[in-house]
Protein backbone atom coordinates (compact mmCIF):
# COMPACT_ATOMS: atom_id res chain seq x y z
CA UNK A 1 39.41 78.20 -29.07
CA UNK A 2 38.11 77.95 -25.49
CA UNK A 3 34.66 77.19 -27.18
CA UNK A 4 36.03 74.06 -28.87
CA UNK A 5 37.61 72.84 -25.54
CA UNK A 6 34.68 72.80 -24.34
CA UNK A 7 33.43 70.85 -26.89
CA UNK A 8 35.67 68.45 -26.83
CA UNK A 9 35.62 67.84 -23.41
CA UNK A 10 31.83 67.29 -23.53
CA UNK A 11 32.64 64.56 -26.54
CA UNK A 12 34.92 62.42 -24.56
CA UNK A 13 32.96 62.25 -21.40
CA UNK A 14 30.92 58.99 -21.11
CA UNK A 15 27.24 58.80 -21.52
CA UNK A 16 25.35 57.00 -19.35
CA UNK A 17 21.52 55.61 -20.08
CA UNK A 18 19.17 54.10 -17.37
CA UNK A 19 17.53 51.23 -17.75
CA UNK A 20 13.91 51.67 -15.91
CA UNK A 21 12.38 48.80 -17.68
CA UNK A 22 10.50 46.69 -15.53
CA UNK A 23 11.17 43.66 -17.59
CA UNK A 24 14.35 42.59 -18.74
CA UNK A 25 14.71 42.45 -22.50
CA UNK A 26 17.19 39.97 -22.71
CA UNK A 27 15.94 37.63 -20.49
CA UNK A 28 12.31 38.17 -19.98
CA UNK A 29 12.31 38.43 -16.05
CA UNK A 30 11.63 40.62 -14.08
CA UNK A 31 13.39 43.07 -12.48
CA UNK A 32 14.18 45.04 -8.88
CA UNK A 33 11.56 45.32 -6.26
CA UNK A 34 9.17 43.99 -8.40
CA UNK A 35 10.24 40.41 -8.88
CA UNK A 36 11.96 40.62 -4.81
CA UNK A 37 8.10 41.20 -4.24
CA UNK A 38 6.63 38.46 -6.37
CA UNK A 39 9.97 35.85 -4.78
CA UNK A 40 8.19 36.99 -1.44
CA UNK A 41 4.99 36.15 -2.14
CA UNK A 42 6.33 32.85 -3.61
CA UNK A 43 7.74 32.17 -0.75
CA UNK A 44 4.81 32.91 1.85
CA UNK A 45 2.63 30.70 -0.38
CA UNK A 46 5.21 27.89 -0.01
CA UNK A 47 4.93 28.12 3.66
CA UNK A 48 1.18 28.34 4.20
CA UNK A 49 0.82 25.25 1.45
CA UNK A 50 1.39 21.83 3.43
CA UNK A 51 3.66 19.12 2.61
CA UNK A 52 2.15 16.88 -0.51
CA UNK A 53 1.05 13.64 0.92
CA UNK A 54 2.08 14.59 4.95
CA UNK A 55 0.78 11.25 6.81
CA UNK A 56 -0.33 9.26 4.08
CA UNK A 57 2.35 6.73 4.69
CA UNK A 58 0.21 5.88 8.00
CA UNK A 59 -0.94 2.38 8.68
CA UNK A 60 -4.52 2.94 7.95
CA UNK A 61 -5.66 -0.44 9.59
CA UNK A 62 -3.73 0.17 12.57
CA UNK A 63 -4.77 3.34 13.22
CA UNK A 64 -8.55 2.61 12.99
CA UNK A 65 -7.80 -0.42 15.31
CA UNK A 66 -6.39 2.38 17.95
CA UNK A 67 -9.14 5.25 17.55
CA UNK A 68 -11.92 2.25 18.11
CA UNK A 69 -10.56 0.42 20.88
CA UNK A 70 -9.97 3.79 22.34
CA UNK A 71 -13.47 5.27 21.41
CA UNK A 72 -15.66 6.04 24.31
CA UNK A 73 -19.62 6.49 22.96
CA UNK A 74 -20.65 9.92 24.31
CA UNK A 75 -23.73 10.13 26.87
CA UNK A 76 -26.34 12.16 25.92
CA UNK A 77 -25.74 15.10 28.24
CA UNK A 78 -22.11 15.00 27.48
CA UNK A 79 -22.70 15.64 23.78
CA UNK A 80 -21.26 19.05 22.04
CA UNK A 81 -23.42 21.79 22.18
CA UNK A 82 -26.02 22.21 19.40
CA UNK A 83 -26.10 18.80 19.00
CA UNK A 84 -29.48 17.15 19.46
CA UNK A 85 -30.12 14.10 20.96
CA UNK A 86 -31.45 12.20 17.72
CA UNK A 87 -27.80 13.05 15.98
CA UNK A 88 -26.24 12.00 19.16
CA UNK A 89 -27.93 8.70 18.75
CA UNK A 90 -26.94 8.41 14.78
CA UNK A 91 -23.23 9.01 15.80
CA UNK A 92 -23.64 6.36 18.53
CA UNK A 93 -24.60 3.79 16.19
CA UNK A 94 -22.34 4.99 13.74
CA UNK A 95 -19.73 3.83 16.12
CA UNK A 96 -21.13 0.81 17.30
CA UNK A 97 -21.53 -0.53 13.71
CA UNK A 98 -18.34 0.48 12.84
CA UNK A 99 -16.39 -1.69 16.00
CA UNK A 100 -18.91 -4.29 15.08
CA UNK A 101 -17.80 -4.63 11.34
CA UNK A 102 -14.33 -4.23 12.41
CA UNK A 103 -14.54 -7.01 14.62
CA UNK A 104 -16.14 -9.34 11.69
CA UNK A 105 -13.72 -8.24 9.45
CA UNK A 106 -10.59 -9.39 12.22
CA UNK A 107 -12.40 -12.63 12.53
CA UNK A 108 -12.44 -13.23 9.04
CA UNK A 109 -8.83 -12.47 7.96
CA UNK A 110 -7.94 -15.03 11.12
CA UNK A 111 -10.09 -17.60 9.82
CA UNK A 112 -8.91 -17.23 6.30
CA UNK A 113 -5.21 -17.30 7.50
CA UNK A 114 -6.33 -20.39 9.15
CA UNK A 115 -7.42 -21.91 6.17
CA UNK A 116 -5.01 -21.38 4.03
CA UNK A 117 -2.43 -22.51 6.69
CA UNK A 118 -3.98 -25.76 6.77
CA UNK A 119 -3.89 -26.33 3.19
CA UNK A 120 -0.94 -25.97 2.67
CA UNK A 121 0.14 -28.67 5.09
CA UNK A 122 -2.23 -30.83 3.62
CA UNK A 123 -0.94 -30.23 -0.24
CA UNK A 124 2.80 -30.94 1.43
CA UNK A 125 1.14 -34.65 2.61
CA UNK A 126 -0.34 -35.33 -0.47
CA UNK A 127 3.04 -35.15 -2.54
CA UNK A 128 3.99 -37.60 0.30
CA UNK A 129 1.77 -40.45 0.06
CA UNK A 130 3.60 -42.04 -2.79
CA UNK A 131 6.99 -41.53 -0.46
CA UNK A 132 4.41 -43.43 2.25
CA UNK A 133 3.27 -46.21 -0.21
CA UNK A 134 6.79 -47.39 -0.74
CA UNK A 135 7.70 -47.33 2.84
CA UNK A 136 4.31 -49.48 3.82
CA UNK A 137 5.29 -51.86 0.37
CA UNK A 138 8.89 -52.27 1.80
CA UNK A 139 7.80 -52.92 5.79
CA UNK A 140 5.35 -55.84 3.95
CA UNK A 141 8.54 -57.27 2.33
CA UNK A 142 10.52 -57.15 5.64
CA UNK A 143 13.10 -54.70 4.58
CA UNK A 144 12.30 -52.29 7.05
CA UNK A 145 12.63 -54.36 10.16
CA UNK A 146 15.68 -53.06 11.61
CA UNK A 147 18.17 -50.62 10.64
CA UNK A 148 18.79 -46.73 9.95
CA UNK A 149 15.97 -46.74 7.35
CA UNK A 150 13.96 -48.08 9.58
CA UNK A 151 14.67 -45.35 12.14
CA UNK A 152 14.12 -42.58 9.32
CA UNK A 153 10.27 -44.49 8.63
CA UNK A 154 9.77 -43.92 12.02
CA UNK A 155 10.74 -40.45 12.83
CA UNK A 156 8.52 -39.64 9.48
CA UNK A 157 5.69 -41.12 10.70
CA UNK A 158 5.44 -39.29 13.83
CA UNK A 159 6.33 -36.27 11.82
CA UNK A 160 3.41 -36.27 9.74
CA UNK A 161 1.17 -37.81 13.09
CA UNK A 162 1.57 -34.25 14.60
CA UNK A 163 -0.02 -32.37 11.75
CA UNK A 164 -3.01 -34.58 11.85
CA UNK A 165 -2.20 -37.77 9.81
CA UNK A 166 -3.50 -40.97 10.19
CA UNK A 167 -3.54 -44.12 8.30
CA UNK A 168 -7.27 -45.68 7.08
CA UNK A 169 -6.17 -49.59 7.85
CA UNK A 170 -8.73 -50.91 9.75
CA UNK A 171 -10.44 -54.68 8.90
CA UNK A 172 -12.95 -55.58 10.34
CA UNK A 173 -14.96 -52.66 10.09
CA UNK A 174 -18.53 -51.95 8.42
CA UNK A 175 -17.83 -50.91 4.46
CA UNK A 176 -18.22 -46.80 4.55
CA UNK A 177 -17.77 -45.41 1.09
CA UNK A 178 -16.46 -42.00 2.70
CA UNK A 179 -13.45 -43.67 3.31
CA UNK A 180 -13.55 -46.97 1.52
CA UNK A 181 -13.01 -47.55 -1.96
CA UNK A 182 -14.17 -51.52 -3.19
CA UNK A 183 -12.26 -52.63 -6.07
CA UNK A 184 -13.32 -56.23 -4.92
CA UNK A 185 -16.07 -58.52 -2.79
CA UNK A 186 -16.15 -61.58 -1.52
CA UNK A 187 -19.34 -63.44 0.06
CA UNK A 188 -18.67 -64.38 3.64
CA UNK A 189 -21.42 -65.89 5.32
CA UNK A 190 -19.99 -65.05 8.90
CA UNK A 191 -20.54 -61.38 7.90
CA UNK A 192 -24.05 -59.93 8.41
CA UNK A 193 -23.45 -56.39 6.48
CA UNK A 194 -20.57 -55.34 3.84
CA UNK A 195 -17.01 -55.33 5.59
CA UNK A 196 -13.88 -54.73 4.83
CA UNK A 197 -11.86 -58.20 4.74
CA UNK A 198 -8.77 -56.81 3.32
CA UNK A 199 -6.62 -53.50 2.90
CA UNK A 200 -5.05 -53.28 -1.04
CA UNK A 201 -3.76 -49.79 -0.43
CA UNK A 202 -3.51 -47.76 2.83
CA UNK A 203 -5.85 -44.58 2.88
CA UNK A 204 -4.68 -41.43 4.66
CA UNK A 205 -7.01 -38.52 6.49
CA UNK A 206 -6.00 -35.51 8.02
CA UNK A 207 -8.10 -34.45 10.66
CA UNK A 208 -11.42 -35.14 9.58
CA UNK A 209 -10.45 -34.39 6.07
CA UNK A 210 -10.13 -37.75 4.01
CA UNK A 211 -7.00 -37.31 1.68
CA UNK A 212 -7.42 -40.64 -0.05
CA UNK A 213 -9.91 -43.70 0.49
CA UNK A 214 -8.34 -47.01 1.01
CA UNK A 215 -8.53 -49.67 -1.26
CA UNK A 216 -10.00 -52.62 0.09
CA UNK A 217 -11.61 -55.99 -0.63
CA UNK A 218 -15.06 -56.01 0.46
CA UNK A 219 -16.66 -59.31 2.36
CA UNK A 220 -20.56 -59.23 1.54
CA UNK A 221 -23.57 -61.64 3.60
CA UNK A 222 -23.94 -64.72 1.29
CA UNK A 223 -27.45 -65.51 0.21
C-alpha cells in the first residue's frame, strides 16, 4: 500500500523540461546571453558608424569662398616636416590657381547676371514701342497737348529715359544704315552726301544697343 502512495505521489507531481536551445524554435531568434551579446555589439557598431550624410547639407561655394580668402601660402621653412621643398612649391601653386580660377569664375557669374539683367529690361521696352508709336501718332494729331494723358506720356517717357531709352529722331543728320532704315529718297541739291530729310517712324536705342532703326526719307546730292 505504502508502495503505491508513493507512486502516486510521484504521478501527480509536475514535470518540468529545460529548454537549453540556443535558438528559439518558434521564432527563430536567438536566445539569452547570446543574442544580449550580439544587441551589444549592434549597438557599439551603431556608435562608432557616423551619421549618413553628416555636413553634406553645407554650402559648398561658400565654404570654399571662406577656406581661400582665409588661406595663407606656407613659406618654405614653415612647411610640415618631411615635406620637401619641390612639393611645397606644387601645393603653393595648387593654391594660387585655385583663388585664381575662383576669382574668374565670381567674375563670370557677375557678368552673366549682368547680362541677363539687362535683357530683360530691354525685352520689357520692346513690347512697348507699339504703346510708344501711338503716343508719338497722337502728340502729331494734337491730342496730347494738355491734359491727364498727357501727364501719363510724360511720366512714361522719363520712365523708360532712366533705363537707357532714347528716341532716333534726328534730321538733318548724315544717312547711317546702323540706325537708319530708307524706305524713300529724294534728290536735294543743297545736300552734298545722303541725309535724312524726314522721320516716317521714330527709332528707339537703349544704350548703345539699337532696338529698332527709324524709318526715314532719305535726301540724296542731285546730279
Amino acid at each position: 500500500m505504502a508502495e503505491n502512495g508513493n507512486e502516486e505521489e510521484r504521478q501527480s507531481e509536475p514535470v518540468n523540461f529545460r529548454d537549453n536551445r540556443k535558438i528559439d524554435p518558434e521564432t527563430g531568434k536567438v536566445r539569452g546571453a547570446a543574442a544580449d551579446a550580439g544587441n551589444g555589439n549592434a549597438d557599439q557598431a551603431a556608435e562608432k558608424t557616423p551619421a549618413a550624410g553628416q555636413g553634406a547639407d553645407a554650402d559648398a561655394l561658400a565654404q570654399a569662398e571662406e577656406i581661400l580668402n582665409g588661406a595663407e601660402v606656407p613659406a618654405g621653412e614653415s612647411v610640415a616636416q618631411g615635406t620637401t621643398s619641390q612639393e611645397a612649391e606644387e601645393l603653393k601653386n595648387d593654391l594660387l590657381r585655385l583663388q585664381a580660377e575662383y576669382v574668374n569664375y565670381r567674375k563670370r557669374v557677375e557678368r552673366d547676371r549682368a547680362v541677363a539683367g539687362e535683357m530683360a529690361v530691354i525685352g520689357v521696352m520692346n513690347s512697348l514701342l507699339p504703346v510708344l508709336d501711338d503716343i508719338d501718332a497722337a502728340r502729331q494729331h494734337g491730342d496730347l497737348a494738355d491734359g491727364p494723358f498727357a501727364a501719363i506720356a510724360t511720366k512714361l517717357d522719363s520712365v523708360l529715359a532712366t533705363y537707357g531709352l532714347t528716341r532716333i529722331e534726328e534730321t538733318g543728320v548724315e544717312f547711317d544704315p546702323n540706325i537708319h532704315e530708307a524706305l524713300m529718297q529724294q534728290p536735294d541739291a543743297e545736300v552734298e552726301v545722303d541725309s535724312v530729310s524726314q522721320i516716317l517712324r521714330l527709332g528707339y536705342k537703349s544704350g548703345d544697343r539699337v532696338l529698332r532703326a527709324a524709318q526715314v526719307v532719305v535726301a540724296v546730292p542731285a546730279e
